[in-house]
N, C-alpha and C. Protein backbone atom coordinates (compact mmCIF):
# COMPACT_ATOMS: atom_id res chain seq x y z
N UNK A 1 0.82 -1.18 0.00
CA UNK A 1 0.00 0.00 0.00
C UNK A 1 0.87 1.25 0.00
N UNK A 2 2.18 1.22 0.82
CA UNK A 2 2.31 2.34 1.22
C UNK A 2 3.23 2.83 -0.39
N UNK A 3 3.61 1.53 -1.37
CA UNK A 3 4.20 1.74 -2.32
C UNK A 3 3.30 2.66 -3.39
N UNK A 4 2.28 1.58 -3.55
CA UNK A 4 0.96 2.64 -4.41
C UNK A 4 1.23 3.89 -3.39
N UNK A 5 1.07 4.35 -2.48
CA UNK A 5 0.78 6.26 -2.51
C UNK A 5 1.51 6.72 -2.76
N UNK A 6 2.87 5.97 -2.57
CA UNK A 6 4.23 6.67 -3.09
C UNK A 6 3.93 7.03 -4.00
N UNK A 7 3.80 6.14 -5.13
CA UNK A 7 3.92 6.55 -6.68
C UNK A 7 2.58 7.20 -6.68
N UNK A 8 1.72 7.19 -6.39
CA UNK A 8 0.40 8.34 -6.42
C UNK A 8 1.60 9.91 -5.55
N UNK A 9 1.79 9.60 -5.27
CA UNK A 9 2.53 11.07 -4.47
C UNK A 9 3.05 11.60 -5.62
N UNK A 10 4.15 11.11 -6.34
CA UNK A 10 5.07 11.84 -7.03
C UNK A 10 4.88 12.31 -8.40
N UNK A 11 3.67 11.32 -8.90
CA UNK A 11 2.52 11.54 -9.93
C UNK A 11 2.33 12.85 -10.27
N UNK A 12 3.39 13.83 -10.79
CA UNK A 12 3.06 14.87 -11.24
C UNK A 12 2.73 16.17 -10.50
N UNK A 13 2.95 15.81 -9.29
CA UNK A 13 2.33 16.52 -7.95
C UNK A 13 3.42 16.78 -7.20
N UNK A 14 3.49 17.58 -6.04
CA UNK A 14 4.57 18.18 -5.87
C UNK A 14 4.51 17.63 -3.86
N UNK A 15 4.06 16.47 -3.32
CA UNK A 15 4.01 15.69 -2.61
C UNK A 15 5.54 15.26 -1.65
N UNK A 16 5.95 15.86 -0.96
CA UNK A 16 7.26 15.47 -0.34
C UNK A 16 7.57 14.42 0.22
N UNK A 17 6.70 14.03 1.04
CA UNK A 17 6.74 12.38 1.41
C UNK A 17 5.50 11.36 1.65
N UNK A 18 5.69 10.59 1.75
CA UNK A 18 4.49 9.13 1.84
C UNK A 18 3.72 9.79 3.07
N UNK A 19 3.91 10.43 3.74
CA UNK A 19 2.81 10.68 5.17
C UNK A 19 2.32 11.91 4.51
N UNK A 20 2.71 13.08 3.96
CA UNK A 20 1.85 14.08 3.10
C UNK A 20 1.24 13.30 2.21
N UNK A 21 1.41 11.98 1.47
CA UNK A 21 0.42 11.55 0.61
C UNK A 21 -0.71 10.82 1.62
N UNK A 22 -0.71 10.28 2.51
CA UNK A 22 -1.47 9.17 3.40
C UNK A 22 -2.52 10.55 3.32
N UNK A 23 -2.19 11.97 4.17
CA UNK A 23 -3.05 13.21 4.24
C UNK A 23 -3.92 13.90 2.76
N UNK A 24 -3.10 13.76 1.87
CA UNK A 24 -3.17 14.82 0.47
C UNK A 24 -4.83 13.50 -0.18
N UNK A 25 -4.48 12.04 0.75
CA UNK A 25 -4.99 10.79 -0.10
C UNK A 25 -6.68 11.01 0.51
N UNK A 26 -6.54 11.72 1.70
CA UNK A 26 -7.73 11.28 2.00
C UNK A 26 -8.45 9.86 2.27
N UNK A 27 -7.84 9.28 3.23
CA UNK A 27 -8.03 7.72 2.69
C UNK A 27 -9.15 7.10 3.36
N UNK A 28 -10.06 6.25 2.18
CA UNK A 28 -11.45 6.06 2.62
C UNK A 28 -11.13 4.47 2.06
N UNK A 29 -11.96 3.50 2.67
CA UNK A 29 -11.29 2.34 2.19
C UNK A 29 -12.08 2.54 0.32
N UNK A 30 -13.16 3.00 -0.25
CA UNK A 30 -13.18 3.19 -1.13
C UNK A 30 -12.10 4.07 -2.09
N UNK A 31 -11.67 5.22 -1.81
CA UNK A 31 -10.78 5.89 -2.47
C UNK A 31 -9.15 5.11 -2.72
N UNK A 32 -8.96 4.04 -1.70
CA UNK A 32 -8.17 3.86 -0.95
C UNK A 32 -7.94 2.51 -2.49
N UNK A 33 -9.20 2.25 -2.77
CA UNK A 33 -9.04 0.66 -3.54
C UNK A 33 -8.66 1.52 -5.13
N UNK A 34 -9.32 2.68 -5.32
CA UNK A 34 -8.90 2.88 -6.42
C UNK A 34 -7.33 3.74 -6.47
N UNK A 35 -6.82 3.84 -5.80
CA UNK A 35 -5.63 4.54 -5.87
C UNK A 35 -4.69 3.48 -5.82
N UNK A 36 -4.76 2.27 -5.41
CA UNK A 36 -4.11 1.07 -5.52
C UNK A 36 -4.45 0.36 -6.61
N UNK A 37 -3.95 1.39 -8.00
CA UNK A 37 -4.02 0.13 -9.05
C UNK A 37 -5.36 0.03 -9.68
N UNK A 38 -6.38 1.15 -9.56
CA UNK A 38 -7.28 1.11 -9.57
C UNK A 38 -8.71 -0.34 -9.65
N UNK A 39 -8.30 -0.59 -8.29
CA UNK A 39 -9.06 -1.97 -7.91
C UNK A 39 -10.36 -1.97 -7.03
N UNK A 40 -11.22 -2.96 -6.83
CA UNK A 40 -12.62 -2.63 -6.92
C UNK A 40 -12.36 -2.65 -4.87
N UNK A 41 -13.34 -2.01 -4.10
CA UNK A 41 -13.16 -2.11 -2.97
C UNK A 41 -13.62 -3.92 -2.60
N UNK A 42 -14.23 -4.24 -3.06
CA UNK A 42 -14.60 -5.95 -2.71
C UNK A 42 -13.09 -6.56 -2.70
N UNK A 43 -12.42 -5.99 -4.18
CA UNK A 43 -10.82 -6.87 -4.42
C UNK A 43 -9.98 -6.42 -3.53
N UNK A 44 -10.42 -4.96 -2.85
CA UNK A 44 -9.14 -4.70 -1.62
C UNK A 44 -9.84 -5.46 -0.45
N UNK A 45 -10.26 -5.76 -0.36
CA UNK A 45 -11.25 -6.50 0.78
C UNK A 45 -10.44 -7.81 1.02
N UNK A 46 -11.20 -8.44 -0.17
CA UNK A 46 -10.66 -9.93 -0.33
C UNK A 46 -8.62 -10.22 -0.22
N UNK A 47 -8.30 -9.27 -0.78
CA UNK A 47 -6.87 -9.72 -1.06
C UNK A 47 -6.25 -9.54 0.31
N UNK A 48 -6.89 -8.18 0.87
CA UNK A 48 -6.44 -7.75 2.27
C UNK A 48 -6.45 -9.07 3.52
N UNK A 49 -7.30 -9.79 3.42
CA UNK A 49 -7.73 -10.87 3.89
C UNK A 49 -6.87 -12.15 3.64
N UNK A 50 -6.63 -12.20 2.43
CA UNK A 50 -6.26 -13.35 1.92
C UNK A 50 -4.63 -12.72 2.23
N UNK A 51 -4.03 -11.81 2.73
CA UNK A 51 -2.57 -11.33 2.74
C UNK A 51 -2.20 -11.86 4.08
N UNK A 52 -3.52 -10.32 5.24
CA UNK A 52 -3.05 -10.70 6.49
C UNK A 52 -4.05 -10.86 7.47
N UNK A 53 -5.35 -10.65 6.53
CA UNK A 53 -6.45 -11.06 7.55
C UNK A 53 -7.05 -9.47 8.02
N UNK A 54 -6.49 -8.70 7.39
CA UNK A 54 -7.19 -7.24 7.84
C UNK A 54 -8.19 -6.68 7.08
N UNK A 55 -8.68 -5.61 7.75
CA UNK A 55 -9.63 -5.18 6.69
C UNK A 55 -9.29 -3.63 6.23
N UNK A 56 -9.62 -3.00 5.04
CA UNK A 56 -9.30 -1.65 4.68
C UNK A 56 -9.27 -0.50 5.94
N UNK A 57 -10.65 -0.34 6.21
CA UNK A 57 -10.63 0.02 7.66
C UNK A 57 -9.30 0.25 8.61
N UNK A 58 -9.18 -0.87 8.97
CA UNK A 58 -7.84 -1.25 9.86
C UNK A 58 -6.51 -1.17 9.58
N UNK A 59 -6.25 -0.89 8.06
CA UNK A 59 -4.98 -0.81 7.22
C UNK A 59 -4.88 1.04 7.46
N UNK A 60 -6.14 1.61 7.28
CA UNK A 60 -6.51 3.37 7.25
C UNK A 60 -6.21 3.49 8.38
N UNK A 61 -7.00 2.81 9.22
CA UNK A 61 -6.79 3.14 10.98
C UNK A 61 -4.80 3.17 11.21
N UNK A 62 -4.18 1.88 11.16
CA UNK A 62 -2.60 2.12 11.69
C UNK A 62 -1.75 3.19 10.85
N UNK A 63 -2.49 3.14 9.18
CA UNK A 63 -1.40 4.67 8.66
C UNK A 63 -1.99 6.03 9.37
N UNK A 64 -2.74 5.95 10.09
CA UNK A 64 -3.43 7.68 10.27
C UNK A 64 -2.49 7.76 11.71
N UNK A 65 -2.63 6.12 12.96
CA UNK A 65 -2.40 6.53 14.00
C UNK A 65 -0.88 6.30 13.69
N UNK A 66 0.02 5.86 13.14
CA UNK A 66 2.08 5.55 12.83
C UNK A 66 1.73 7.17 12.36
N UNK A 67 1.38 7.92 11.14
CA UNK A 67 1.34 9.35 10.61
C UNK A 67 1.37 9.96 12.01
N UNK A 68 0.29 9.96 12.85
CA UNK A 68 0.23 11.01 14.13
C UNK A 68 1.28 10.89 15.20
N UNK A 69 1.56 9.69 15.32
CA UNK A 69 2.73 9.46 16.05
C UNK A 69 3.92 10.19 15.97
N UNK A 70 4.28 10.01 14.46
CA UNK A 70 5.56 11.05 13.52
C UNK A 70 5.30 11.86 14.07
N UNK A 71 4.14 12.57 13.90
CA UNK A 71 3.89 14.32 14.69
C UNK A 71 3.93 14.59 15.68
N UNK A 72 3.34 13.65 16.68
CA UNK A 72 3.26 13.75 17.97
C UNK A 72 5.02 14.11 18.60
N UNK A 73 5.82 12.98 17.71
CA UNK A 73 7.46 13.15 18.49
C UNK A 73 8.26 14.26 17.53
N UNK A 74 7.99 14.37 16.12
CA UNK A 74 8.43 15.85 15.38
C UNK A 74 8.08 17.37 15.14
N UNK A 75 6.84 17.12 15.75
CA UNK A 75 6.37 18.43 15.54
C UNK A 75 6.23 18.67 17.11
N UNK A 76 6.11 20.29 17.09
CA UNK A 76 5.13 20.98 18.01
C UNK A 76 3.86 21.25 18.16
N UNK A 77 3.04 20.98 17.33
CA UNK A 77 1.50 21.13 16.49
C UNK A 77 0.30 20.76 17.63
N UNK A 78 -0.09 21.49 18.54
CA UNK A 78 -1.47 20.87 18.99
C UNK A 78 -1.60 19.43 18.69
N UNK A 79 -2.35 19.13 19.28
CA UNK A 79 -3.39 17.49 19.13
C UNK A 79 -4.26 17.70 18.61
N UNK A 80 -4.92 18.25 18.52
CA UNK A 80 -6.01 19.03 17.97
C UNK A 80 -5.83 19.10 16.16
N UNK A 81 -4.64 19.84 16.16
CA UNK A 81 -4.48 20.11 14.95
C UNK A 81 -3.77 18.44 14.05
N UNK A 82 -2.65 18.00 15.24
CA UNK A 82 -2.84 16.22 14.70
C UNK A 82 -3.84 15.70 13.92
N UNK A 83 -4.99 15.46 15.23
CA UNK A 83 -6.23 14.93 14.62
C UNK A 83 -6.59 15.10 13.32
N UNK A 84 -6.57 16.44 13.03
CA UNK A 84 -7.25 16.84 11.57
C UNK A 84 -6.19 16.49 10.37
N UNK A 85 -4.72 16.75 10.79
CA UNK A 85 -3.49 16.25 9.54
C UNK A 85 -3.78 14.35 9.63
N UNK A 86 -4.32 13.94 10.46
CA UNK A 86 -4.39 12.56 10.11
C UNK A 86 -5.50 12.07 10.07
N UNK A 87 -6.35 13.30 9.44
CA UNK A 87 -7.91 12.59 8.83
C UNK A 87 -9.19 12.19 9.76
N UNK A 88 -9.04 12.92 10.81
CA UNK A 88 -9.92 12.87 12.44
C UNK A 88 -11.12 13.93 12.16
N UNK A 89 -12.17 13.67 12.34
CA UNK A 89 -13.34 15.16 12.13
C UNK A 89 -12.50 15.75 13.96
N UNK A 90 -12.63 15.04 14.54
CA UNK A 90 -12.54 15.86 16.20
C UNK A 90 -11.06 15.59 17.06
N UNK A 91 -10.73 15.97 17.95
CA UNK A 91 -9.22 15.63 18.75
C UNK A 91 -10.54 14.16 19.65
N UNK A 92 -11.45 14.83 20.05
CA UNK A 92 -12.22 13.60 20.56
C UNK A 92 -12.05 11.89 20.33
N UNK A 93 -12.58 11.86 18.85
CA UNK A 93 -12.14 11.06 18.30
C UNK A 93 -10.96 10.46 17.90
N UNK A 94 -10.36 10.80 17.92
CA UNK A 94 -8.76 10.52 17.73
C UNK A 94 -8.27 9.94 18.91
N UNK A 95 -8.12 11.29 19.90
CA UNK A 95 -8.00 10.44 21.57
C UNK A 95 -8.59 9.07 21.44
N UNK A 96 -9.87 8.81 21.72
CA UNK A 96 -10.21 7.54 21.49
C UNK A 96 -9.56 6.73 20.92
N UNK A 97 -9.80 6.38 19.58
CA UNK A 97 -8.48 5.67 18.54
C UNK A 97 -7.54 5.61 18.76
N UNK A 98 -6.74 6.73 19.00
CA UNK A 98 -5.45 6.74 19.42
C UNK A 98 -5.07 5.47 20.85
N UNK A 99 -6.22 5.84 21.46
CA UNK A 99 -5.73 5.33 23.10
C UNK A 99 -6.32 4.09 22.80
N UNK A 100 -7.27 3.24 21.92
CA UNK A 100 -7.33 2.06 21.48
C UNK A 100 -6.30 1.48 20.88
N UNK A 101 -5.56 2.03 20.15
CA UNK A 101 -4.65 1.37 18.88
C UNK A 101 -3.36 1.79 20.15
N UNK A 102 -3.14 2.24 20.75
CA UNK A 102 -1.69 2.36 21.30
C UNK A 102 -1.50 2.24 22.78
N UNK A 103 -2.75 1.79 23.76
CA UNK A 103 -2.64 1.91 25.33
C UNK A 103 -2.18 3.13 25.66
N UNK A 104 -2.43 4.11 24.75
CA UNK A 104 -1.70 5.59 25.82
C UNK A 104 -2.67 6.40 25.06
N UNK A 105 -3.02 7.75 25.45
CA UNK A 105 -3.55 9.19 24.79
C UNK A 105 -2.26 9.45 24.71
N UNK A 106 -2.68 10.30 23.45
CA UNK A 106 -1.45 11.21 22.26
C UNK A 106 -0.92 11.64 23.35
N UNK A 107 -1.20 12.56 23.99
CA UNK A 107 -0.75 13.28 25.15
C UNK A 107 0.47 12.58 25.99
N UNK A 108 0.28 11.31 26.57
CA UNK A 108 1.03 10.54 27.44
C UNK A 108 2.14 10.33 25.97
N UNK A 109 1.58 9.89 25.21
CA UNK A 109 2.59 9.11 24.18
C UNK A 109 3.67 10.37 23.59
N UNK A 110 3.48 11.25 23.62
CA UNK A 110 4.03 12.51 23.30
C UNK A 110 5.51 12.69 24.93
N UNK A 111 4.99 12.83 25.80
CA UNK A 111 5.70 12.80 26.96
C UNK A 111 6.53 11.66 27.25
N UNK A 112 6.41 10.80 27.08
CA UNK A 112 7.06 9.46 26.98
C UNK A 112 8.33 9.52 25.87
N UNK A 113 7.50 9.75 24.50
CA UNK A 113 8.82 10.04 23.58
C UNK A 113 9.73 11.00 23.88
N UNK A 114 9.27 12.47 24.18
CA UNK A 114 10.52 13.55 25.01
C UNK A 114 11.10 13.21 25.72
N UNK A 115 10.63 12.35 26.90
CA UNK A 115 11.37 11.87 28.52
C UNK A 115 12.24 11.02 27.21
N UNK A 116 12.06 10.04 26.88
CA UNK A 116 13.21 9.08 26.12
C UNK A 116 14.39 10.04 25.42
N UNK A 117 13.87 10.79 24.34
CA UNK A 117 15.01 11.86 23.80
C UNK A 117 15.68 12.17 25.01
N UNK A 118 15.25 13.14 25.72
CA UNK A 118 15.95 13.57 26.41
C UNK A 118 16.85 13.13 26.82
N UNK A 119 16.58 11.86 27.89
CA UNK A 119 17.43 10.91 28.23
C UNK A 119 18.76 10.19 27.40
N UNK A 120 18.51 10.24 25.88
CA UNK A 120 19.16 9.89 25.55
C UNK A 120 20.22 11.42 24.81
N UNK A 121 19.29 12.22 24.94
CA UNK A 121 20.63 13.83 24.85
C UNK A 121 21.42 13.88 25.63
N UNK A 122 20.85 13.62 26.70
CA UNK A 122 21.73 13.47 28.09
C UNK A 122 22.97 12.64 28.33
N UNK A 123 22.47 11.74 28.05
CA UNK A 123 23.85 10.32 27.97
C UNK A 123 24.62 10.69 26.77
N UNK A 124 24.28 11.65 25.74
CA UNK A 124 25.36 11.65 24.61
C UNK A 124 26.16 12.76 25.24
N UNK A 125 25.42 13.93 25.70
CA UNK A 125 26.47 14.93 26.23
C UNK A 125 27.13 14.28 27.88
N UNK A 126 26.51 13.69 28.36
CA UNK A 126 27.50 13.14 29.27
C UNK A 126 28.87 12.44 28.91
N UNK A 127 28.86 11.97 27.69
CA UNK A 127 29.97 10.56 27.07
C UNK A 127 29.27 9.34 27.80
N UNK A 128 28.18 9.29 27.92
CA UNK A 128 27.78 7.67 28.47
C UNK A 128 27.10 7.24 27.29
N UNK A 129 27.33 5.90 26.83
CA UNK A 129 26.58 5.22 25.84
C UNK A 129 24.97 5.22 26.40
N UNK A 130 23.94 5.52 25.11
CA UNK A 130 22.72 5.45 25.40
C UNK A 130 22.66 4.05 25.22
N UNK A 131 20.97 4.05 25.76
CA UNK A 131 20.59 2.01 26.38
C UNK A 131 19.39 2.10 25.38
């Protein structure tokens, strides 16, 4: 999948990377079947199944919440504003999802990744090998 958006990304369009295309894609498991090769949503269904047992749905669901993640530890950007770069109508909703698909709210998962950086800025300017 993530190969099809690639090449839908660079398609003439001025797309910088695979997570601006996951956003630019809008991804609906319908839109989602024709941008892959232009295939019927039943055939992304079936093949999805017959690969790993998932469904379109659930393939949309882990690129939106891995995309927010990226943001959550690279950007500075609200949650709020997350939500909406990874295809959320509300931060509501997302929280939810988010804290389904990952045991943490964005929030915790955001703090967790800094405490780790940090820790590991720390041990480089100390001269101690990071763990």
């Amino acid at each position: 999948m993530i190969d099809a958006l690639t090449r839908e990304a660079h398609k003439g369009r001025n797309v910088v990377s695979v997570a601006e295309a996951i956003t630019e894609s809008r991804l609906t498991p319908d839109n989602l079947a024709k941008r892959l090769d232009n295939i019927s949503p039943a055939t992304l269904r079936r093949n999805l199944k017959h690969l790993n047992g998932t469904t379109p749905g659930d393939l949309i669901r882990s690129a939106r919440i891995a995309f927010a993640q990226h943001l959550l530890i690279h950007t500075r950007l609200l949650i709020r504003d997350i939500a909406l770069r990874a295809g959320y109508s509300s931060e509501k909703s997302f929280s939810r999802t988010f804290l389904q698909e990952t045991g943490q709210s964005p929030r915790q998962f955001r703090q967790q990744a800094l405490a780790i950086y940090k820790h590991a800025d720390r041990a480089l300017l100390d001269g101690a090998p990071s763990k």
